[in-house]
Protein backbone atom coordinates (compact mmCIF):
# COMPACT_ATOMS: atom_id res chain seq x y z
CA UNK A 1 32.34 37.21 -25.14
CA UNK A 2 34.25 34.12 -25.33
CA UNK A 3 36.71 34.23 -27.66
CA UNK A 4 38.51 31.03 -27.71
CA UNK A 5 36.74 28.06 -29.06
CA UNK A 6 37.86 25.29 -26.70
CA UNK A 7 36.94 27.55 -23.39
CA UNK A 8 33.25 28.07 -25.75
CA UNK A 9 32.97 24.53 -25.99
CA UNK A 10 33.70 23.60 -22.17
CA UNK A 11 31.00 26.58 -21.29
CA UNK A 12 28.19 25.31 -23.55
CA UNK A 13 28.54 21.58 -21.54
CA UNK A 14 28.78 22.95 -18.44
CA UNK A 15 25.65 25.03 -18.94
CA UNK A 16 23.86 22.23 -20.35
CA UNK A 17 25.10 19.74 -17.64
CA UNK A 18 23.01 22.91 -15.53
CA UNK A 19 20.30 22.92 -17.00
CA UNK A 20 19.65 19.49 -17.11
CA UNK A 21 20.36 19.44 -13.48
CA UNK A 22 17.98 22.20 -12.67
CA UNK A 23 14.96 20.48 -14.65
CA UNK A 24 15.57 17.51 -12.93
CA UNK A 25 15.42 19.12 -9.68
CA UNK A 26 12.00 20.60 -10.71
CA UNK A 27 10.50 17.54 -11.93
CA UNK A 28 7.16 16.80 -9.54
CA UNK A 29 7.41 13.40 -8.31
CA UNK A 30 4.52 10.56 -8.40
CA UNK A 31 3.10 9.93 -5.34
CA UNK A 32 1.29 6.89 -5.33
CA UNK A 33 -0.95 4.89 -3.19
CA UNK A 34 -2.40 1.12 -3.62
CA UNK A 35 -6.10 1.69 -3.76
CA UNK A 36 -7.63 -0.18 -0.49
CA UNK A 37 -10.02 2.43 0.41
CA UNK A 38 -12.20 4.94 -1.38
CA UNK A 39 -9.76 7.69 -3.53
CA UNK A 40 -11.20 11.05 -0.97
CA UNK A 41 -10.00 9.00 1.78
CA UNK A 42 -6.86 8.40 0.23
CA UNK A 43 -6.15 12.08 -0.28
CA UNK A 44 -7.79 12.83 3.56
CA UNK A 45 -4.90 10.29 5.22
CA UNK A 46 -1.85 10.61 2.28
CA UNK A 47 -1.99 14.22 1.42
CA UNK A 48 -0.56 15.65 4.35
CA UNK A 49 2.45 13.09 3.77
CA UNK A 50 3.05 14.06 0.28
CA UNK A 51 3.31 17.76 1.51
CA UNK A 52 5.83 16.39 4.04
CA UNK A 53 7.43 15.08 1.40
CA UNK A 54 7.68 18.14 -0.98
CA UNK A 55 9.15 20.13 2.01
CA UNK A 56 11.55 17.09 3.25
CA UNK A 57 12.41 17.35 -1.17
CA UNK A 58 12.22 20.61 -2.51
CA UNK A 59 10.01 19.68 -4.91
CA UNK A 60 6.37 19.18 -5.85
CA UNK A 61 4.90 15.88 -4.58
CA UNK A 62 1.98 14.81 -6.72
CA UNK A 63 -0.36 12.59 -4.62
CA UNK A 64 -2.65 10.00 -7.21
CA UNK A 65 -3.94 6.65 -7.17
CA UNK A 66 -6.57 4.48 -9.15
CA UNK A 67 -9.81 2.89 -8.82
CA UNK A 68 -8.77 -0.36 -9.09
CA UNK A 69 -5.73 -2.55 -7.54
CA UNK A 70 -5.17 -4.27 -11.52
CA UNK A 71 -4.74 -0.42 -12.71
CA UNK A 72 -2.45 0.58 -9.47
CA UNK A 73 -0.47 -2.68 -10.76
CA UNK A 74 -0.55 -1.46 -14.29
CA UNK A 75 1.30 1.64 -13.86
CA UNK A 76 3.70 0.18 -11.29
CA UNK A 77 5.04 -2.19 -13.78
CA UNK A 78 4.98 1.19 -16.71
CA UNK A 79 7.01 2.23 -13.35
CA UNK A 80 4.92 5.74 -13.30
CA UNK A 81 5.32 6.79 -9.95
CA UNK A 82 8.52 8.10 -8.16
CA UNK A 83 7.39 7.14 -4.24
CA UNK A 84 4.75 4.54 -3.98
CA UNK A 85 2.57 3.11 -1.17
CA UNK A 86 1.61 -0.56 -2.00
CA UNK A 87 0.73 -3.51 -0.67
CA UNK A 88 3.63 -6.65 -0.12
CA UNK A 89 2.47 -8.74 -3.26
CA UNK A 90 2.81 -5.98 -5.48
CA UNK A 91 6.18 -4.94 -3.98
CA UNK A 92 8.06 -8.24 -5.06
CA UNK A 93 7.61 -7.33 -8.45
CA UNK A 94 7.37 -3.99 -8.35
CA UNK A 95 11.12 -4.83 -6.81
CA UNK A 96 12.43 -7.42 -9.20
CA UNK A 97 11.18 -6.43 -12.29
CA UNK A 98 10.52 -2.54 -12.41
CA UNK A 99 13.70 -1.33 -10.25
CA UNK A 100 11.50 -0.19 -7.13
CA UNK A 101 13.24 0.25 -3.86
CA UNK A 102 12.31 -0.55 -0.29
CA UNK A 103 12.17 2.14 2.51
CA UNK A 104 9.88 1.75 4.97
CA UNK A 105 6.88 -0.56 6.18
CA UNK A 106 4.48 -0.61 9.05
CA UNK A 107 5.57 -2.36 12.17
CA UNK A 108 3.73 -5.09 12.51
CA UNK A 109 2.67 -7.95 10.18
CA UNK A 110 -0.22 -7.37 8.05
CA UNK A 111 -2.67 -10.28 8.58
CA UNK A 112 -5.96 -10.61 6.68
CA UNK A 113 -8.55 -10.92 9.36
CA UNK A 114 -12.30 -12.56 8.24
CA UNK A 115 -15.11 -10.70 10.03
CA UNK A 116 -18.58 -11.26 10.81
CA UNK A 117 -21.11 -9.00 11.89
CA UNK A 118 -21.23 -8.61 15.77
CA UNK A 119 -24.31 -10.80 16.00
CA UNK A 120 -23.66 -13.52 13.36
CA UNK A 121 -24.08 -16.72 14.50
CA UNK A 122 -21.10 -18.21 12.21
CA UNK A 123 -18.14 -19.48 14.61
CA UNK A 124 -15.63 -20.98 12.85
CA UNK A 125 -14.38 -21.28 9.05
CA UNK A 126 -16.12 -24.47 8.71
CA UNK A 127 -19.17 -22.27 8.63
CA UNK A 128 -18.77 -20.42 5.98
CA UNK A 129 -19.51 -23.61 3.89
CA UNK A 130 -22.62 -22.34 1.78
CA UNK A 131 -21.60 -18.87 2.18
CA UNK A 132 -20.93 -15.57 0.98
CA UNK A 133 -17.25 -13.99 1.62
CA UNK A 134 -15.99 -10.45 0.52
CA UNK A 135 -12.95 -9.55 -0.20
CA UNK A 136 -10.99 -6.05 -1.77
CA UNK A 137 -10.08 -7.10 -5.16
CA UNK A 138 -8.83 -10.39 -5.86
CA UNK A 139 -4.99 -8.98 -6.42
CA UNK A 140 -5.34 -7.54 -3.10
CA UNK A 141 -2.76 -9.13 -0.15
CA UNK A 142 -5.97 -9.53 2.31
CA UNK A 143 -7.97 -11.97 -0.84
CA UNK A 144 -5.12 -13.90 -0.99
CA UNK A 145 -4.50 -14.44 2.33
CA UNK A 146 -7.94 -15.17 2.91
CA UNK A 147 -7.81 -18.08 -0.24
CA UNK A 148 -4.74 -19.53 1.51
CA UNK A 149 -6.86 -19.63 4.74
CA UNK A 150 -9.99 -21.66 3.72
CA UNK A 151 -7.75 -23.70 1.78
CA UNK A 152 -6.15 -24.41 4.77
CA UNK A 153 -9.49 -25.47 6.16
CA UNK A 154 -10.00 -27.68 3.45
CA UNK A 155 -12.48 -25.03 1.65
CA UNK A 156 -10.82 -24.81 -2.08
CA UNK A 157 -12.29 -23.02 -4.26
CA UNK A 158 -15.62 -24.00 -6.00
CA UNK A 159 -16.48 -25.96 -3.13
CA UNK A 160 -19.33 -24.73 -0.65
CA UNK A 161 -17.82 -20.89 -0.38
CA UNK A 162 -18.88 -17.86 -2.91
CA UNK A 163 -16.44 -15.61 -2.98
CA UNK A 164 -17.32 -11.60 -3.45
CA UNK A 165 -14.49 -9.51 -4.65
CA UNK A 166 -15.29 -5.51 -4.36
CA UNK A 167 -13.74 -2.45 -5.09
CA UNK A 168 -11.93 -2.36 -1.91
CA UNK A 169 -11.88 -2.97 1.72
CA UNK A 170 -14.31 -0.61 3.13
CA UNK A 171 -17.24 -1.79 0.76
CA UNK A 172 -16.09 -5.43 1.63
CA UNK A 173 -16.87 -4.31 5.02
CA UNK A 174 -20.40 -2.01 4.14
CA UNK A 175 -21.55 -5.35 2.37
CA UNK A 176 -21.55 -7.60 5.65
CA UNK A 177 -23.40 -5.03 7.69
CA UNK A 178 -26.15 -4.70 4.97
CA UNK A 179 -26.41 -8.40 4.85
CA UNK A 180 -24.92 -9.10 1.52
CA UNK A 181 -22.41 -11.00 2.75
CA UNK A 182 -21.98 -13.65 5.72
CA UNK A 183 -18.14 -12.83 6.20
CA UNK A 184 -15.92 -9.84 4.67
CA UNK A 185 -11.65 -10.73 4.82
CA UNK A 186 -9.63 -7.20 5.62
CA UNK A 187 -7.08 -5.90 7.07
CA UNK A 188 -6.98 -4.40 10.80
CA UNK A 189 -6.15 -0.64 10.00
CA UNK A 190 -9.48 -1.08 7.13
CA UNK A 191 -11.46 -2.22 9.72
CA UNK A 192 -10.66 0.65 12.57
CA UNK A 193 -11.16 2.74 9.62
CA UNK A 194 -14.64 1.81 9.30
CA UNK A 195 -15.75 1.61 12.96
CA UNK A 196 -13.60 4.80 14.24
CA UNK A 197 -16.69 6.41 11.65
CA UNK A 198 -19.91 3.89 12.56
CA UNK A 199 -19.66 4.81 16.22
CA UNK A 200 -18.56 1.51 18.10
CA UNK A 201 -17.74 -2.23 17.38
CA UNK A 202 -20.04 -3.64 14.78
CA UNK A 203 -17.97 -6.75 13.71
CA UNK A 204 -16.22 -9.83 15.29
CA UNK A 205 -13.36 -11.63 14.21
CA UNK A 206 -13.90 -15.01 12.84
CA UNK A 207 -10.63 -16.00 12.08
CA UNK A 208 -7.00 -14.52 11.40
CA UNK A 209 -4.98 -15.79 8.97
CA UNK A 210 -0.92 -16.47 9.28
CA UNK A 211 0.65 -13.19 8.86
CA UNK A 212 3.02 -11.17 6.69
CA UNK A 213 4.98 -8.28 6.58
CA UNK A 214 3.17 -5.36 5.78
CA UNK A 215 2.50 -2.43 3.20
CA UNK A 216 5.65 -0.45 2.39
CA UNK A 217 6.56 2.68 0.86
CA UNK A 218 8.99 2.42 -2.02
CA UNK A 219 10.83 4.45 -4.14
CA UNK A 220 11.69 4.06 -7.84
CA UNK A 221 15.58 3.76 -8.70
CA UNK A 222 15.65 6.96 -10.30
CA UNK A 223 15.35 8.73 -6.98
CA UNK A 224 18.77 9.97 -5.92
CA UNK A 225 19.79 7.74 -2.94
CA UNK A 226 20.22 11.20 -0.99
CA UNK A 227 16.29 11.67 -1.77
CA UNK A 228 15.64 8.23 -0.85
CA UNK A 229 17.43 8.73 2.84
CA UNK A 230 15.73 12.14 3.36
CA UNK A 231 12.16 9.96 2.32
CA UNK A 232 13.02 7.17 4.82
CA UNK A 233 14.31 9.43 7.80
CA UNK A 234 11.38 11.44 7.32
CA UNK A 235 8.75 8.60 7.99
CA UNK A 236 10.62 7.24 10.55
CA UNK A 237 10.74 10.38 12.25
CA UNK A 238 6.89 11.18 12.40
CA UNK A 239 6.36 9.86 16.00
CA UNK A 240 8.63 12.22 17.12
CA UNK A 241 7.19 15.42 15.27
CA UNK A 242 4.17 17.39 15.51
CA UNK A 243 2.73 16.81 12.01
CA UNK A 244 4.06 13.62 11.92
CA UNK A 245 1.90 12.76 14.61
CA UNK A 246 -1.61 14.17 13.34
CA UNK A 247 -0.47 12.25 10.24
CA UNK A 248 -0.26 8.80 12.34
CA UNK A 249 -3.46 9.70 14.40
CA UNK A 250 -5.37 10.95 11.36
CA UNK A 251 -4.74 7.65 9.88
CA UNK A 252 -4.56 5.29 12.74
CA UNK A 253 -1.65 4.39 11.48
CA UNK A 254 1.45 2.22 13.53
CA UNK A 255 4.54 3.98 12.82
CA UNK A 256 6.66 2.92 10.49
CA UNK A 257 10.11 0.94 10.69
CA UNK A 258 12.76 0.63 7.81
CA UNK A 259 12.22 -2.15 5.15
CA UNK A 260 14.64 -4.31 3.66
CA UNK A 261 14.11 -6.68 0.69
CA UNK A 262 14.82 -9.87 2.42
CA UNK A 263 12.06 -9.09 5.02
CA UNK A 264 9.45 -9.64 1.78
CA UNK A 265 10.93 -13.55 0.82
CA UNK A 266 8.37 -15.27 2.58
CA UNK A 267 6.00 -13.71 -0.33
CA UNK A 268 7.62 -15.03 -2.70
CA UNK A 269 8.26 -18.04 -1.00
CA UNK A 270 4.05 -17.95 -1.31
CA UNK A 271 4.40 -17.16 -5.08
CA UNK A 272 6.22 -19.94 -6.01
CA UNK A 273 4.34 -22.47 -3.61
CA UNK A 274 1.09 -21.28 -4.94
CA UNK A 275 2.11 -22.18 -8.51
């Protein structure tokens, strides 16, 4: 028993500053990915990272998503998730506004690249005058990099060019080879996705638009900064491990180099130019 008040006192905090500490450490994270192909292939190519990360953490890593890129944006900005995959227009103000942190992005630039069907007889973007084009959801990096494109080619919108927006890249894809749409824009790993699974080539590249750095994984400001290092050495390091590399392989995924704010001005350079 303690018997003098003061020592009681000094106990009491320092079993409540334990406590605290311990729940923390047994708080499951949010894992979250951007939603640019179907959720079960989510899960198939991000679950094995989110057990990486529980063992890299010492704590449960909860892998989710949502069926939509507005909703993925939604609980970015109610900052819900601890780690986060997303895509590079998301991460400005997932950044400035809701405290998220970069670690690391794929090497690489992420351009959005408008396909055709292998035997389409469209050649240029000029062609697509009259046409159908797909996109993920308009909020996705790939839609707006295909706007900026036929822009560029002096296709605005409402002009000549009916534009398609899905649920996400792989049924953007799906809808040119059923003939619902002349053109589909993606992005390269989407589009390896699809054909690694159909067999052989089934599309051609019409055009690729200028590119940008790619998706990243983030992590909220509430993650310790020694979490946050552990996170980032542990992606960097999957090229050099043996489950790191059935995770890049399962995925077809480039590995992964550390991120850094500034690399992610030219999208807001966009932003502000597009306003």
């Amino acid at each position: 028993m303690v018997r003098d008040p003061a020592r009681a006192v000094l106990c009491a905090i320092a079993l409540g500053f334990f406590a605290a500490g311990a729940l923390a450490a047994d708080r499951t994270y949010e894992f979250g990915v951007f939603p640019y192909l179907p959720q079960t292939k989510i899960h198939d190519l991000y679950a094995p990272m989110a057990r990486e990360f529980e063992a890299k953490l010492g704590r449960q890593v909860q892998l989710g998503s949502r069926t939509g890129f507005a909703a993925f944006g939604e609980e970015l900005r109610k900052e819900t998730y601890d780690i986060a995959f997303v895509q590079p227009f998301d991460y400005v103000d997932a950044h400035d506004r809701h405290g998220y942190l970069p670690l690391a992005r794929r090497s690489g630039d992420l351009e959005a690249l408008i396909v055709v069907r292998h035997d389409s007889p469209l050649a240029s973007l000029q062609d697509l005058r009259g046409k159908v084009v797909a996109n993920p959801p308009v909020e996705a990096a790939v839609s707006q990099l295909t706007s900026m494109a036929l822009l560029e080619a002096g296709i605005p919108p409402g002009t000549g060019v009916r534009r398609d927006f899905g649920k996400n890249h792989l049924t953007c894809l799906r809808s040119v080879l059923i003939g619902a749409a002349d053109a589909c824009g993606t992005a390269e790993q989407a589009l390896r996705t699809l054909e690694s699974g159909q067999g052989g080539t089934r599309f051609r590249i019409l055009h690729k638009t200028a590119p940008i750095p790619h998706a990243l994984f983030v992590a909220h400001k509430r993650v310790s900064k020694r979490e946050r290092d552990a996170l980032l050495k542990t992606i960097l390091d999957w090229p050099n491990t043996e489950e790191g590399r059935r995770i890049l392989e399962r995925g077809q995924f480039v590995p992964f180099v550390a991120a850094t704010d500034v690399d992610y001005e030219v999208i807001r350079s966009y932003i502000r130019n597009r306003k």
